[in-house]
N, C-alpha and C. Protein backbone atom coordinates (compact mmCIF):
# COMPACT_ATOMS: atom_id res chain seq x y z
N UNK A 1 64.41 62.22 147.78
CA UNK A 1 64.93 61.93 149.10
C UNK A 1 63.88 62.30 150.14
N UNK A 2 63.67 61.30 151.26
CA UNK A 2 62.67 61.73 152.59
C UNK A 2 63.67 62.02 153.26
N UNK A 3 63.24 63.45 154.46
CA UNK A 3 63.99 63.17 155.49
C UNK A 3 62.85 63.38 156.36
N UNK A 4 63.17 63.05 157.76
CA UNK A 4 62.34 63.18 158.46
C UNK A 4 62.77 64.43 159.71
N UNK A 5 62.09 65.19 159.86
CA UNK A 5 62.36 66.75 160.65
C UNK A 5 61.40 66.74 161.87
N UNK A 6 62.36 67.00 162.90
CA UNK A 6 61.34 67.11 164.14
C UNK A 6 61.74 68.32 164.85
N UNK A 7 60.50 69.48 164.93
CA UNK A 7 60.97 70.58 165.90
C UNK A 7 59.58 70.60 166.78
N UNK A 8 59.76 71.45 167.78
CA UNK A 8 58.98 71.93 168.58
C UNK A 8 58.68 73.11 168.22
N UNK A 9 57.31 74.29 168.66
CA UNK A 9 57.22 74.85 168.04
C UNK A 9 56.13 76.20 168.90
N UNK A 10 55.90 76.84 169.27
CA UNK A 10 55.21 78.08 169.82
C UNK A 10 53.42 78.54 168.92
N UNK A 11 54.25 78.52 167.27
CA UNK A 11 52.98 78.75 166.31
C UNK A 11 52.49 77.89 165.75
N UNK A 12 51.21 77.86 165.45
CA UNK A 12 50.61 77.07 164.93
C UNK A 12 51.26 76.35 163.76
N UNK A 13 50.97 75.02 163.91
CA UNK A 13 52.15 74.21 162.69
C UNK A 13 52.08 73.88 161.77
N UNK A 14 50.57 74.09 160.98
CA UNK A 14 50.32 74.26 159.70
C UNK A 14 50.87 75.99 158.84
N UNK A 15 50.62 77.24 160.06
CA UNK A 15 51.39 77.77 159.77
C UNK A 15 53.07 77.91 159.36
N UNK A 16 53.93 76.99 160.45
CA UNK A 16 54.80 76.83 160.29
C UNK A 16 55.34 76.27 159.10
N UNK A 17 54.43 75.38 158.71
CA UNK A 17 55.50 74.70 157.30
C UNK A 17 54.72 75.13 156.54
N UNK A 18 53.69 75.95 156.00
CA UNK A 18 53.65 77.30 155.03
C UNK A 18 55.08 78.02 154.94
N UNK A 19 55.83 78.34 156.13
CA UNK A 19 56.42 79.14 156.21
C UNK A 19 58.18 78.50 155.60
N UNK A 20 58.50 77.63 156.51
CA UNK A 20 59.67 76.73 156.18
C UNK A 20 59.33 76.29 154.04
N UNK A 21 57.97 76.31 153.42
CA UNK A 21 57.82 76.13 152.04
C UNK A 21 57.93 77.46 151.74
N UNK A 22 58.31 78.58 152.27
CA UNK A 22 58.65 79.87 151.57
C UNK A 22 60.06 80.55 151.38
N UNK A 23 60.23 79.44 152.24
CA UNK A 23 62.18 79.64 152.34
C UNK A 23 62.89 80.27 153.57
N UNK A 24 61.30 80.30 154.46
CA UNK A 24 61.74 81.15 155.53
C UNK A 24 61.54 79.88 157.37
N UNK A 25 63.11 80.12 157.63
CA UNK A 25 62.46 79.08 158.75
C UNK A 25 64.38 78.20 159.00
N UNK A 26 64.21 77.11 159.00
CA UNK A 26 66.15 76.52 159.27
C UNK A 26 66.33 76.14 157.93
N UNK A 27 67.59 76.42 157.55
CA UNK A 27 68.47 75.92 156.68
C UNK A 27 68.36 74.46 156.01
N UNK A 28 68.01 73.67 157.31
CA UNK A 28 68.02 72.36 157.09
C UNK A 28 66.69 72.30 155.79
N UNK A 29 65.64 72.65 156.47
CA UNK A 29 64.32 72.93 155.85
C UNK A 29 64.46 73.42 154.36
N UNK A 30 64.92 74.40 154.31
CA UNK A 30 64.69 75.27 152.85
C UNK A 30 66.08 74.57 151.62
N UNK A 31 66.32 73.35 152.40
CA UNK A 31 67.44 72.61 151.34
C UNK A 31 66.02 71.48 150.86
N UNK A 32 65.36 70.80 151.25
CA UNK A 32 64.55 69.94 151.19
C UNK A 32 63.19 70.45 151.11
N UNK A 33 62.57 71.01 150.25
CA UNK A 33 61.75 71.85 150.03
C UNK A 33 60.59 70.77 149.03
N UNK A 34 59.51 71.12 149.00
CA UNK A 34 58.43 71.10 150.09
C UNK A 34 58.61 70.38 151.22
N UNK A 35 57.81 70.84 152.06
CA UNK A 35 57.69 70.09 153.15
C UNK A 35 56.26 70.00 153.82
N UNK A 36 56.15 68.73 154.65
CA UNK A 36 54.95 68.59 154.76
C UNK A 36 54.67 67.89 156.28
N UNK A 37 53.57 68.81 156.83
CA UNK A 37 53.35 68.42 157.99
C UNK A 37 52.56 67.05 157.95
N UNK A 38 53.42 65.83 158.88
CA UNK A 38 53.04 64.79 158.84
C UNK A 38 52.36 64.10 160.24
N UNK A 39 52.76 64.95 161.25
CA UNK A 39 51.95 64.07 162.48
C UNK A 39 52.44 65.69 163.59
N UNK A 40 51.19 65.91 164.48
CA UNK A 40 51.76 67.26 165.44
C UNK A 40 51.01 66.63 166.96
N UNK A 41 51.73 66.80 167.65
CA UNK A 41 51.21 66.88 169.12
C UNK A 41 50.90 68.02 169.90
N UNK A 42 50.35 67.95 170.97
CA UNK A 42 50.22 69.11 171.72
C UNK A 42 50.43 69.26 172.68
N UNK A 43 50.86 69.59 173.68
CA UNK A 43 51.91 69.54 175.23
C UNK A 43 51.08 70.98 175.96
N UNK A 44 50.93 70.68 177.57
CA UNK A 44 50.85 71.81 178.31
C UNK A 44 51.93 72.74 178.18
N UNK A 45 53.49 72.11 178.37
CA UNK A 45 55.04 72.82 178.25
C UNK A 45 55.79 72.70 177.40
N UNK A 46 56.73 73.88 177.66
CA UNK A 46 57.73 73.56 176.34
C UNK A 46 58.44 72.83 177.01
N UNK A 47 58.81 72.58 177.87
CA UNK A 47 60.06 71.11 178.58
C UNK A 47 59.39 69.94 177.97
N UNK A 48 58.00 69.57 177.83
CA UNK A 48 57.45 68.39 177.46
C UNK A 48 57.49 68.67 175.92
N UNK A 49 57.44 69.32 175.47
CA UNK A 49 57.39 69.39 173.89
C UNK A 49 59.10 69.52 173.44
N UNK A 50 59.82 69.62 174.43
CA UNK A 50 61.24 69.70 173.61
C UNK A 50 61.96 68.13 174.76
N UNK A 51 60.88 67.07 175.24
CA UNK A 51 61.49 66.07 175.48
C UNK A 51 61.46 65.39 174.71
N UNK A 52 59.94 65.23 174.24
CA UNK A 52 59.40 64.64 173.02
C UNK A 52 60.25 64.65 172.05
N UNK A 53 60.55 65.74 171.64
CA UNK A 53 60.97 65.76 170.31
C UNK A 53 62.78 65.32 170.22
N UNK A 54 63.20 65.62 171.52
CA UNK A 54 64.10 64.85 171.79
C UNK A 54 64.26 63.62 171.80
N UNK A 55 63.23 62.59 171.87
CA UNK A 55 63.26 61.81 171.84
C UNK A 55 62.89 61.01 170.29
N UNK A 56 62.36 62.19 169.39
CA UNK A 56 61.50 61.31 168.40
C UNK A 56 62.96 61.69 166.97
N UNK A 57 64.05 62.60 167.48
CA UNK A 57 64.88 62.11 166.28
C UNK A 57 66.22 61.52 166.73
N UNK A 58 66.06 60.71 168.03
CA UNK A 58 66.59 58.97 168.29
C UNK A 58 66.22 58.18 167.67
N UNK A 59 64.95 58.51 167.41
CA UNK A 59 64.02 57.24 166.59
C UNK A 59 64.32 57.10 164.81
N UNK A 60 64.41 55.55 164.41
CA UNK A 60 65.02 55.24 163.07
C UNK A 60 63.36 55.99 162.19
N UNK A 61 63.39 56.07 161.13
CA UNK A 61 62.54 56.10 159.79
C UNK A 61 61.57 54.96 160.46
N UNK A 62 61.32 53.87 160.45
CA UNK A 62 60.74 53.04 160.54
C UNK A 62 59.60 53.54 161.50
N UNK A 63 60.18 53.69 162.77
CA UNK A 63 59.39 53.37 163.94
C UNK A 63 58.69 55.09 163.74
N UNK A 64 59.06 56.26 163.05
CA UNK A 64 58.51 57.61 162.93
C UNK A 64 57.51 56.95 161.75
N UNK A 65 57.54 56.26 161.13
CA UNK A 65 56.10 55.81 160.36
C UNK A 65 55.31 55.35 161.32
N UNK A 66 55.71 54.33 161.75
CA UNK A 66 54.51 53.66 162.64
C UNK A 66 54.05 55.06 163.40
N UNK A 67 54.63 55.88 164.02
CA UNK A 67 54.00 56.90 165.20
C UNK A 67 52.90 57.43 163.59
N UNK A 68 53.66 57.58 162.49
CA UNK A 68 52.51 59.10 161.73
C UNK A 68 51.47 58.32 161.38
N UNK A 69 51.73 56.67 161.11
CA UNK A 69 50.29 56.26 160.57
C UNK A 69 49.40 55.43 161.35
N UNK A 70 49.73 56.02 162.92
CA UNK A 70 48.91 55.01 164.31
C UNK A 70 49.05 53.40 164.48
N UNK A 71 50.08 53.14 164.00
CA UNK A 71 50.62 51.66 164.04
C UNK A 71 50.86 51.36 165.04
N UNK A 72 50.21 51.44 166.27
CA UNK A 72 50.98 50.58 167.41
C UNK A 72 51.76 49.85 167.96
N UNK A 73 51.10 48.68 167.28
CA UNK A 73 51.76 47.68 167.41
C UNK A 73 53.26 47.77 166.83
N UNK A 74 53.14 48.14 165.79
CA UNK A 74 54.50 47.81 165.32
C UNK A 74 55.37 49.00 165.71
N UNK A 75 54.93 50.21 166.85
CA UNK A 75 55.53 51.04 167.64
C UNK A 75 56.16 50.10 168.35
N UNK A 76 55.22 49.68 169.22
CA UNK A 76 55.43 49.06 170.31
C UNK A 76 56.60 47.63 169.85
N UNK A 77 56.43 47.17 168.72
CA UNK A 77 57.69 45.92 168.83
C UNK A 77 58.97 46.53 168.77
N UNK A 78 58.84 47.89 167.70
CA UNK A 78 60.28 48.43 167.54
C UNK A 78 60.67 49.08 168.64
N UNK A 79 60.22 49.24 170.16
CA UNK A 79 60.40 49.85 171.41
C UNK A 79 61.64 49.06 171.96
N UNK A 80 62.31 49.78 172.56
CA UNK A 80 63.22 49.16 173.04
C UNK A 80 62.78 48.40 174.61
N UNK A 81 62.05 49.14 174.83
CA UNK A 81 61.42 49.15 176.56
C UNK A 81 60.25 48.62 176.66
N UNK A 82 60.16 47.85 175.97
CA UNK A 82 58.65 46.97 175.05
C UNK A 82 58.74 45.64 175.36
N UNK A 83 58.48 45.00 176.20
CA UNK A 83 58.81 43.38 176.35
C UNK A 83 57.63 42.68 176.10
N UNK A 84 56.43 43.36 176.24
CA UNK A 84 55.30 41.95 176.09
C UNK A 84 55.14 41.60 174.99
């Protein structure tokens, strides 16, 4: 099973999912074990890093591939707010 997990985060995020693979970290996490950091951003704020991420588990499976493997385009068709 994939799932796809989006948090925001204070520590470094390769640290972090060392940590969530030790059993230590959310519930959600340590049911679905390994886990693996797949795409990280970086924000001046935490308001911008917890909009983001607000926004990125609205988003289906599909369109969180296109963001991890730089697909643009096919970001951009699955956009809702995307007309050209």
């Amino acid at each position: 099973m994939r799932a796809w997990y989006c948090e925001w985060q204070r520590l470094q995020a390769e640290g972090h999912a060392l940590a969530h693979n030790a059993g230590r970290g959310s519930a959600y996490t340590s049911k679905r074990r390994p886990v693996r950091l797949m795409y990280m951003e970086h924000f001046k704020t935490e308001a911008e890093a917890v909009k983001q991420e607000r926004q990125l588990k609205r988003w289906n499976a599909e369109k969180k591939r296109s963001l991890i493997s730089g697909d643009i385009q096919t970001l951009k068709r699955l956009s809702k707010r995307y007309w050209a």
